[in-house]
N, C-alpha and C. Protein backbone atom coordinates (compact mmCIF):
# COMPACT_ATOMS: atom_id res chain seq x y z
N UNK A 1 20.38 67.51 84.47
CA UNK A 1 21.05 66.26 84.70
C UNK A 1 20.27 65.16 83.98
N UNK A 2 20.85 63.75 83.15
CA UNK A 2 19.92 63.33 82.62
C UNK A 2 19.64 61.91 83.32
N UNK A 3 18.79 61.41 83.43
CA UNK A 3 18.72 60.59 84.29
C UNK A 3 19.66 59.11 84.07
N UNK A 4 20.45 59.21 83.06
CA UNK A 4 21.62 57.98 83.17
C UNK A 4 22.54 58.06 84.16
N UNK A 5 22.52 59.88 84.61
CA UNK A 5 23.72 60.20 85.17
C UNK A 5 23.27 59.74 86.80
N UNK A 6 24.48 59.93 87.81
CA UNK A 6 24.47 59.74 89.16
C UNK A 6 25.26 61.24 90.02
N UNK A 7 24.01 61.58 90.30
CA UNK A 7 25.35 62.70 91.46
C UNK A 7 24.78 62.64 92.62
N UNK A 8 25.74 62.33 93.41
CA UNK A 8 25.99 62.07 95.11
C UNK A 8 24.80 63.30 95.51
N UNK A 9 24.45 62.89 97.10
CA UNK A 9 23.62 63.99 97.85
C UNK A 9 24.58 65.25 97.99
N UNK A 10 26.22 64.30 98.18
CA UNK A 10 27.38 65.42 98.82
C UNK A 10 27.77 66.36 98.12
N UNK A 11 27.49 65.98 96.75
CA UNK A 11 28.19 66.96 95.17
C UNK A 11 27.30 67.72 94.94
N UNK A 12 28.37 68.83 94.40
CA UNK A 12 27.67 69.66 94.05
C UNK A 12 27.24 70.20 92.44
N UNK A 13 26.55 70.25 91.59
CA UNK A 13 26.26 70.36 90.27
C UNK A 13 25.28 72.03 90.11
N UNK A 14 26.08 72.84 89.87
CA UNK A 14 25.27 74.28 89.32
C UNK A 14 24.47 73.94 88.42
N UNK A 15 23.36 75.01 88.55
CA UNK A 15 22.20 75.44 87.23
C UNK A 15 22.74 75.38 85.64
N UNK A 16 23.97 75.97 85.77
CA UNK A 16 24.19 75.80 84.62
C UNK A 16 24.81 75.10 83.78
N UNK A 17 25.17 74.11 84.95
CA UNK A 17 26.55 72.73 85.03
C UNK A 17 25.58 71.62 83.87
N UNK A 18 26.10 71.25 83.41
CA UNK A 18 25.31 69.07 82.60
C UNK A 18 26.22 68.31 83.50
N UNK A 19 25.32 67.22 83.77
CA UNK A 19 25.95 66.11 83.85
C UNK A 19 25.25 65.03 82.84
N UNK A 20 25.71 64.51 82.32
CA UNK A 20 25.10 63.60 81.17
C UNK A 20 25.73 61.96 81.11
N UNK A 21 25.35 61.51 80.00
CA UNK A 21 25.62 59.91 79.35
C UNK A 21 26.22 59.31 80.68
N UNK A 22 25.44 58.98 81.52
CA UNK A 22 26.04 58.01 82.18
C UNK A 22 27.28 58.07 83.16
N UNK A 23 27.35 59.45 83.25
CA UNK A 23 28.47 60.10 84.48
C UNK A 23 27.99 59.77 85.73
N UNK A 24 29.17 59.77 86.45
CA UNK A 24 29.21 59.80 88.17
C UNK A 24 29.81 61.23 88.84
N UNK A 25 29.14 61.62 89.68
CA UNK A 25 30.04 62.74 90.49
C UNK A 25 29.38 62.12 91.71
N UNK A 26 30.86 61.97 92.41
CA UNK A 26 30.41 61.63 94.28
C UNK A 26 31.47 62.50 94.76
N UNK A 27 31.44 62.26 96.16
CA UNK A 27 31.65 62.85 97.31
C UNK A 27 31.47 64.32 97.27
N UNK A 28 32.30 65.22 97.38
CA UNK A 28 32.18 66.05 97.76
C UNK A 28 32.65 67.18 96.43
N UNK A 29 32.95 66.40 95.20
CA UNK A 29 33.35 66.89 94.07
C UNK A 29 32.03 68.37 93.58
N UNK A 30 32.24 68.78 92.86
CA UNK A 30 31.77 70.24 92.41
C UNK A 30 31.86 70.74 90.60
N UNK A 31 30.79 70.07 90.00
CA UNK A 31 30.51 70.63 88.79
C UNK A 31 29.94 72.34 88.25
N UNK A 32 30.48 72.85 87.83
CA UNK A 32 30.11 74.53 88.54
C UNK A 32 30.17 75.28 87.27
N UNK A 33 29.57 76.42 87.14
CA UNK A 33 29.67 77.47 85.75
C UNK A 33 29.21 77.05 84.65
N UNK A 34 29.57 76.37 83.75
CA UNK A 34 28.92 76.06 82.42
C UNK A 34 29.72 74.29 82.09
N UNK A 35 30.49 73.83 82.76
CA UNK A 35 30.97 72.61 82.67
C UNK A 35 30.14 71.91 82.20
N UNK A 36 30.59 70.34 81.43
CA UNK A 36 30.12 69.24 81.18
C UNK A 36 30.59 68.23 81.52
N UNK A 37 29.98 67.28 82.04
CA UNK A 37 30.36 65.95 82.69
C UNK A 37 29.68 65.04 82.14
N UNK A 38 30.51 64.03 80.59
CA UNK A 38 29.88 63.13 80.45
C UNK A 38 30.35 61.85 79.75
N UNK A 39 29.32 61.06 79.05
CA UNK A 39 30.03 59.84 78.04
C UNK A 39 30.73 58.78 79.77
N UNK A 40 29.85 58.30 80.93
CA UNK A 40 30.78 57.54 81.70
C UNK A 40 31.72 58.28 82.28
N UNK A 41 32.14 59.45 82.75
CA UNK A 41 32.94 59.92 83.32
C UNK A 41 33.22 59.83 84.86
N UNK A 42 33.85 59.56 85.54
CA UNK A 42 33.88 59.50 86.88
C UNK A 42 34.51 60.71 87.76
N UNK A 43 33.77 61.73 88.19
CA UNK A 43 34.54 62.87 88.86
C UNK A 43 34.03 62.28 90.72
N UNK A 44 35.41 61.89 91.52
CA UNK A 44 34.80 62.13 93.02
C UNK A 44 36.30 62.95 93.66
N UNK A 45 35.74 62.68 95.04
CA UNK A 45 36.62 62.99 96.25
C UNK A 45 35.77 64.62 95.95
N UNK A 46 37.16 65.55 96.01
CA UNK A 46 37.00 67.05 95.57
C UNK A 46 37.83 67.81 94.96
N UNK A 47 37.24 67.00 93.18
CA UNK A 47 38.09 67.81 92.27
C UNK A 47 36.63 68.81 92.09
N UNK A 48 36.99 70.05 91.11
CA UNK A 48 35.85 70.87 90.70
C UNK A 48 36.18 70.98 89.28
N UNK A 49 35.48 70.79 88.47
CA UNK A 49 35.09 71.19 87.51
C UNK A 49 34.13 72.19 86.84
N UNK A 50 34.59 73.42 86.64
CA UNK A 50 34.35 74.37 86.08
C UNK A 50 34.44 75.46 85.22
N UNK A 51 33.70 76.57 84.91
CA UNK A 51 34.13 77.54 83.32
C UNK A 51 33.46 76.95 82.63
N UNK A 52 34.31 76.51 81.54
CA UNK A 52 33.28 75.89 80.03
C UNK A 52 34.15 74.79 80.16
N UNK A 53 34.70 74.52 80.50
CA UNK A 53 35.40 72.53 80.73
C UNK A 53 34.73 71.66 80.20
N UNK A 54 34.75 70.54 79.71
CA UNK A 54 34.58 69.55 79.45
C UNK A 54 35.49 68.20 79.25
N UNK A 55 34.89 67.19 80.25
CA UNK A 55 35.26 66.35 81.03
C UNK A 55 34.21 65.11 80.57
N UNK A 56 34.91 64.04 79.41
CA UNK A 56 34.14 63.01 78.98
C UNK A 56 34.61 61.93 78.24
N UNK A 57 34.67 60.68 78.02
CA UNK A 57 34.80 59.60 77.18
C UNK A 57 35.52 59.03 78.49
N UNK A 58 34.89 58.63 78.87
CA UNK A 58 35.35 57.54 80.70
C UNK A 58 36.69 57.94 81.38
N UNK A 59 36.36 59.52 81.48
CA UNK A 59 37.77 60.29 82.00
C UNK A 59 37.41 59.80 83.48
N UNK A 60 38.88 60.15 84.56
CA UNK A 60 38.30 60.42 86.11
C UNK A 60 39.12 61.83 86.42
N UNK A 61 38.09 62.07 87.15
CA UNK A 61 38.91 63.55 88.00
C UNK A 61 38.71 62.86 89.50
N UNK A 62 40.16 62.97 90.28
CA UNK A 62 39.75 62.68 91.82
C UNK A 62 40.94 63.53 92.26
N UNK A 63 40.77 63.03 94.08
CA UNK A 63 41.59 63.96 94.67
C UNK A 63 40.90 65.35 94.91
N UNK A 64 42.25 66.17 94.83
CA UNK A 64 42.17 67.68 94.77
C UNK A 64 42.23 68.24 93.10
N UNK A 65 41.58 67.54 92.65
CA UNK A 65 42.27 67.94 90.92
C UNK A 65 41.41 69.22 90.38
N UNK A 66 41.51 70.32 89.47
CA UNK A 66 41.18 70.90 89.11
C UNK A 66 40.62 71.25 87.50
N UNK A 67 39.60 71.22 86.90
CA UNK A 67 39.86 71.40 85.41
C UNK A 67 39.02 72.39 85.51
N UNK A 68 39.68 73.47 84.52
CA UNK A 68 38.86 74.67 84.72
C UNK A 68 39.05 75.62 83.23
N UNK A 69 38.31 76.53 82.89
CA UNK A 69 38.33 77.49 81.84
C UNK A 69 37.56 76.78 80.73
N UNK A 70 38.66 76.51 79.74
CA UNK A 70 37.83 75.97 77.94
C UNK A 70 38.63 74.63 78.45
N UNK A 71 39.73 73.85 79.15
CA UNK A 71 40.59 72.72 78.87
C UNK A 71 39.31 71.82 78.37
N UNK A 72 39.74 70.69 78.07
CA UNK A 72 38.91 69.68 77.78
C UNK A 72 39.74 67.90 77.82
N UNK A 73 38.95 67.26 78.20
CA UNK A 73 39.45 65.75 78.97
C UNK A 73 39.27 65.29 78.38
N UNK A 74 39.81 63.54 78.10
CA UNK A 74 38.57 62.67 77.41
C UNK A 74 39.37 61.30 77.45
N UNK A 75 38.96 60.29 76.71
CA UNK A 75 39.68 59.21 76.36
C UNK A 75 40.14 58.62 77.61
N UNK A 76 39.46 58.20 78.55
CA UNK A 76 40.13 57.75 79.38
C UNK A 76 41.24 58.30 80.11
N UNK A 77 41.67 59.66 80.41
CA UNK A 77 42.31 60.31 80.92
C UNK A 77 41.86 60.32 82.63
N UNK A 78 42.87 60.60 83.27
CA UNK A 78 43.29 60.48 84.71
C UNK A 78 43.39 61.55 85.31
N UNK A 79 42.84 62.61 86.13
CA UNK A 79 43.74 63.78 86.40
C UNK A 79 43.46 63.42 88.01
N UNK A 80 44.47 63.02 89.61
CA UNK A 80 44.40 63.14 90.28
C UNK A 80 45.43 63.95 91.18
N UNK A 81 44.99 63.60 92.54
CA UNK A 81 45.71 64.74 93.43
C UNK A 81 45.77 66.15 93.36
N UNK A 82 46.25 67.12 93.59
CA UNK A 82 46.08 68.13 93.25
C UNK A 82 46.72 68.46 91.73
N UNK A 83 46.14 67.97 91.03
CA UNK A 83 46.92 68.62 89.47
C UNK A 83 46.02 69.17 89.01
N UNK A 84 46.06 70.22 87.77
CA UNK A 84 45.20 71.24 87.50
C UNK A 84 45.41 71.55 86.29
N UNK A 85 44.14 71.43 85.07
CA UNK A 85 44.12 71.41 84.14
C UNK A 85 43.27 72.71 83.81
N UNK A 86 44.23 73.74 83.18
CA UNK A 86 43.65 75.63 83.05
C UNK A 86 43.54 75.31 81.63
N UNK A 87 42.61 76.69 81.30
CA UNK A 87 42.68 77.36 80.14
C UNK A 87 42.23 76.63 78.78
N UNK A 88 43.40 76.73 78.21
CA UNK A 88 42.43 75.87 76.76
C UNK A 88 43.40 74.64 76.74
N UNK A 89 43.64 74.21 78.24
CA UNK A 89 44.54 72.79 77.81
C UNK A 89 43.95 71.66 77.65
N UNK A 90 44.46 70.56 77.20
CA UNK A 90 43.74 69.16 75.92
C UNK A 90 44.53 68.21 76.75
N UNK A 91 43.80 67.38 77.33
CA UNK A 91 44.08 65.94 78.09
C UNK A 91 43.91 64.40 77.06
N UNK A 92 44.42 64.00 76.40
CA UNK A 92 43.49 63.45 75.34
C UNK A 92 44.57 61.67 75.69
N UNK A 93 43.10 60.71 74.95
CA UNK A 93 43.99 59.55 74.96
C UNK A 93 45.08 58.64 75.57
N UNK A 94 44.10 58.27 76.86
CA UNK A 94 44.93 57.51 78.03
C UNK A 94 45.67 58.83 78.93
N UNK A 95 46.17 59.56 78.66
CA UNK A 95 47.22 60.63 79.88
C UNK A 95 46.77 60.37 80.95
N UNK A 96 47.49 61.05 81.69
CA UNK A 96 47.69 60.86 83.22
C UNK A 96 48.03 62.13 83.54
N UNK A 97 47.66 62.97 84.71
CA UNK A 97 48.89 63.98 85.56
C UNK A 97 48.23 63.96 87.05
N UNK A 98 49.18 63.95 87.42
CA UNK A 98 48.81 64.08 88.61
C UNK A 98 49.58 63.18 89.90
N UNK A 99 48.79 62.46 90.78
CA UNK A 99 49.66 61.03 91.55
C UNK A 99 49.01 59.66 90.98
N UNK A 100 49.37 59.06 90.19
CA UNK A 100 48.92 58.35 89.58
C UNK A 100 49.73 56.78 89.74
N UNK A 101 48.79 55.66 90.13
CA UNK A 101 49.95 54.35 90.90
C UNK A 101 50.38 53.55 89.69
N UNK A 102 51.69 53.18 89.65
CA UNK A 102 51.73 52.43 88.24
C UNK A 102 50.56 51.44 87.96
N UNK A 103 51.19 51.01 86.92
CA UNK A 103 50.35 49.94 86.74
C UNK A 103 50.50 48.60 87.20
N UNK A 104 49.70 47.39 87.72
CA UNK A 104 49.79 46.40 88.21
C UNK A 104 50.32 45.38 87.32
N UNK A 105 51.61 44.78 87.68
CA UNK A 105 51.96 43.26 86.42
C UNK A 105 51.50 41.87 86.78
C-alpha cells in the first residue's frame, strides 16, 4: 500500500492486492487477488474488487458493486449498487452502471 493511499480499519486489502496514488477504500469494501486500486480512486460501502482488475483515474466503486477478472475502470467511471463488471470488460470515460442519481440542475 503506498502511503498516499487510505484504507479503512473495516476494508479489506490482500497480500497481493495495490492500493496506490492516492486511493481510498472504506467501509467494509474488499480489494482481493491481484487487483489495483489507484490514480484517486474511491472504492467504499461493499463493492470487491478482485482477479487482475484494475480500478483507477478517480473511478468509484460503491454499494454492492462488483469488478472482477481482467475488466478495467477508469476516467471517472461510476459502478454502484449491485452492478458487476466481469471478465475483460472496459468501463472507460465518465460511464455509469449501476443506480446512479441524475444529475443536479
Amino acid at each position: 500500500m503506498a502511503k498516499s493511499a487510505k484504507v479503512a480499519p473495516t476494508a479489506f486489502v490482500g497480500p497481493n492486492a495495490r492500493v496506490l496514488d492516492g486511493a481510498e477504500v472504506s467501509g467494509n469494501a474488499g480489494i482481493e487477488d491481484f487487483a489495483i486500486v489507484r490514480q484517486s480512486t474511491k472504492v467504499g460501502g461493499d463493492p470487491i474488487v478482485g482477479g487482475y482488475a484494475r480500478v483507477t483515474d478517480r473511478a468509484q466503486a460503491e454499494g454492492n458493486s462488483r469488478v472482477h477478472g481482467f475488466a478495467r475502470r477508469g476516467d471517472q467511471t461510476v459502478l454502484t449498487g449491485n452492478a458487476r463488471l466481469l471478465e475483460y470488460a472496459t468501463l472507460a470515460r465518465r460511464g455509469a452502471v449501476g443506480e446512479v442519481p441524475a444529475p443536479a440542475k
